[in-house]
Protein backbone atom coordinates (compact mmCIF):
# COMPACT_ATOMS: atom_id res chain seq x y z
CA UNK A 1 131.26 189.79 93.42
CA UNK A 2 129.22 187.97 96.36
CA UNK A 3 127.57 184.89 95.52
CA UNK A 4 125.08 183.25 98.14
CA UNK A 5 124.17 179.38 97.49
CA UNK A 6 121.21 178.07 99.37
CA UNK A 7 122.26 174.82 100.59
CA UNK A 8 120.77 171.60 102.39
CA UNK A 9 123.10 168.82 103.73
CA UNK A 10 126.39 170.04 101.37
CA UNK A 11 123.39 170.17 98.45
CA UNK A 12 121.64 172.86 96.99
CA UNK A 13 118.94 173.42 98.87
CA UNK A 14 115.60 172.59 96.61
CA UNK A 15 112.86 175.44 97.91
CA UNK A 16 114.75 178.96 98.68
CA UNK A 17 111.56 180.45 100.15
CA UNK A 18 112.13 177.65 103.02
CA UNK A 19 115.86 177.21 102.90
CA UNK A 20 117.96 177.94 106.49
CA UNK A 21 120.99 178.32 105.72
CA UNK A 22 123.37 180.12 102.88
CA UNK A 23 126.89 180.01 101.47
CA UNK A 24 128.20 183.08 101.31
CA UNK A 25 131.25 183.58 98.49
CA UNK A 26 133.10 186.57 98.04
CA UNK A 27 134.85 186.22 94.23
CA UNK A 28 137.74 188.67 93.18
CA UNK A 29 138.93 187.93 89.69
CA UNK A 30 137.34 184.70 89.84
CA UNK A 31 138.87 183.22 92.78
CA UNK A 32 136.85 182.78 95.97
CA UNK A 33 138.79 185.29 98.85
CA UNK A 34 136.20 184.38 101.72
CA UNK A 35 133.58 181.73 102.29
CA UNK A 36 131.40 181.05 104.86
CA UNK A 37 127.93 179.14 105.76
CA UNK A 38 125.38 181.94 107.48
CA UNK A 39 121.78 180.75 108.37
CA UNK A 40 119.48 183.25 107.74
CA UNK A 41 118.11 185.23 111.22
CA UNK A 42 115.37 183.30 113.34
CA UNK A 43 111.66 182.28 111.89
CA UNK A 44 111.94 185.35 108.53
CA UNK A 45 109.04 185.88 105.72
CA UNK A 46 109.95 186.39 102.68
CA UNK A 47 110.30 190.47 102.58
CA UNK A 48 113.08 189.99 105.27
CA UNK A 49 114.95 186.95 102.94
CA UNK A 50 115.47 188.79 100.38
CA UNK A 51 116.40 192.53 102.41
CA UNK A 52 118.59 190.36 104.24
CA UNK A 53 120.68 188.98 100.74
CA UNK A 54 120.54 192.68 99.89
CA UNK A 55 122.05 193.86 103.57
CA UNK A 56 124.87 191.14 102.62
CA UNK A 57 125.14 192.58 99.22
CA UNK A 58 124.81 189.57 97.85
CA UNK A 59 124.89 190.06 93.16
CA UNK A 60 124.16 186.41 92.59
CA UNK A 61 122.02 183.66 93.98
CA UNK A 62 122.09 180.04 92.85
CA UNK A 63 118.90 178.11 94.29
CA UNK A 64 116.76 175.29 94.06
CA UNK A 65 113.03 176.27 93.44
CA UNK A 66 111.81 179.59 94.29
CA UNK A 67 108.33 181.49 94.11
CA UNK A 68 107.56 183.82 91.46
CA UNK A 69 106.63 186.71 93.78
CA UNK A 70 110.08 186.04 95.59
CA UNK A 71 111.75 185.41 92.84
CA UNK A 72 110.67 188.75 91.55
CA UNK A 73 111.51 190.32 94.68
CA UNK A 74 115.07 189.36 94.35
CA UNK A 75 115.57 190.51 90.63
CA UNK A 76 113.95 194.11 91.78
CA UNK A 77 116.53 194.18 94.14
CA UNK A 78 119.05 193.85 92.37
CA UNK A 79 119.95 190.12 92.75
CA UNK A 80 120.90 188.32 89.75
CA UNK A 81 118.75 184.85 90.26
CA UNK A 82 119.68 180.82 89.04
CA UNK A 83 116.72 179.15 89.89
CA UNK A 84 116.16 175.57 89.61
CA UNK A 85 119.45 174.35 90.41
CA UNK A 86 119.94 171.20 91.82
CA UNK A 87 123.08 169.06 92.88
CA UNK A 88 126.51 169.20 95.41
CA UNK A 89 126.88 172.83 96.39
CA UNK A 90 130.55 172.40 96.13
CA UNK A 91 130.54 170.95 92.33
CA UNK A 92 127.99 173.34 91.51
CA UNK A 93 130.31 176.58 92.62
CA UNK A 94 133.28 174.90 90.53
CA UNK A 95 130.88 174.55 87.87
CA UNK A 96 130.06 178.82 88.23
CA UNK A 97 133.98 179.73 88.48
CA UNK A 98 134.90 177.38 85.52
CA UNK A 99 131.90 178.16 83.33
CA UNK A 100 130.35 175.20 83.47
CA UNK A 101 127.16 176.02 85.13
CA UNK A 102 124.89 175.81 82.22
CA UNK A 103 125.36 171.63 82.03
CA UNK A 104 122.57 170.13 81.93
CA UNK A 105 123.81 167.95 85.18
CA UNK A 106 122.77 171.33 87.51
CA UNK A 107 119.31 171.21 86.41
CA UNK A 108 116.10 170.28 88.87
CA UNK A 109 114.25 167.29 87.55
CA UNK A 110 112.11 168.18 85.21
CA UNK A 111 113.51 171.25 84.28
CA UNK A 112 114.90 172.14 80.88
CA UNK A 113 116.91 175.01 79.43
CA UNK A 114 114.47 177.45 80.50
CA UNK A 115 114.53 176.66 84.36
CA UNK A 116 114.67 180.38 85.56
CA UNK A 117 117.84 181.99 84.75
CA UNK A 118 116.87 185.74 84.74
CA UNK A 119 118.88 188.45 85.31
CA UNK A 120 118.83 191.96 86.86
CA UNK A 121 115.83 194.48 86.72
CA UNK A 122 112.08 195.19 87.49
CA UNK A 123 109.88 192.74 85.64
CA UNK A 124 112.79 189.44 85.48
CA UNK A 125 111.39 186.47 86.00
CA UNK A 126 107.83 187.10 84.18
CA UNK A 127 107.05 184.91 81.75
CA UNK A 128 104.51 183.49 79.30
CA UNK A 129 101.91 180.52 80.62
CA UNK A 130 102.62 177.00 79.73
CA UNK A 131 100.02 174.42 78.39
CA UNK A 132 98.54 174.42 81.80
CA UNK A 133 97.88 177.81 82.61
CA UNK A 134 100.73 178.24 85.17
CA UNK A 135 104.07 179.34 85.55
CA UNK A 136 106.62 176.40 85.99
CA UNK A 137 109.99 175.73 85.22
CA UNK A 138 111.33 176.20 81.97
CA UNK A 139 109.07 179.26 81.65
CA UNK A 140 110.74 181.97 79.33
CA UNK A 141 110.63 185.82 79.79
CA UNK A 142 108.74 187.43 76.92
């Protein structure tokens, strides 16, 4: 499996659709067998982000915030997506090999249960409105 962390001074980066650069894991029966930090290519929109992650084969991201449209992007290609993460990149990839990742402690401020955590497939990541009309965190697919 290839994992890709967005990440900000050894942190999870908080806004993917602006994050530089990545941390690219390759997993084989749950041990990491490569790792590297990648930026991703010059000045890129959005389209390119996410055909670059799909160039790198990437099955998993872990990320701070991300856009809707981008985030849906991502689960139409293919990319499972854990949005709304926050914390030290490094605890929060011991946290994904040891099954840990759902503690609370990896959560954005702010953001409950619900922060994101879709999976695979065409329409992931669409959810109901909240009180206030919009889509935030903790929104739930329906």
């Amino acid at each position: 499996m290839r994992l890709a962390i967005t990440v900000w001074n050894g942190r999870i980066a908080p806004v993917f659709d602006v994050a530089g650069t990545l941390r690219l894991v390759e997993l084989s029966g749950g041990v990491v067998t490569q790792d590297q930090l990648v930026s991703f290519p010059g000045d890129i929109g959005m389209f390119s982000r996410v055909t670059f992650l799909s160039q790198q084969k990437i099955d998993v991201l872990v990320c701070g915030a991300v856009s809707r449209p981008v985030h849906r992007m991502l689960a139409d290609s293919g990319i499972e997506v854990h949005s709304f993460v926050s914390g030290d990149a490094e605890e929060v990839l011991e946290a994904f090999l040891n099954g840990s990742f759902d503690d609370a402690a990896y959560f954005m401020p702010g953001c409950g249960r619900g922060r994101g955590r879709q999976g695979r497939g065409r329409g992931a990541g669409i959810g109901r409105r909240g009180r206030n009309g919009g889509f935030g965190p903790g929104w739930k697919e329906v």
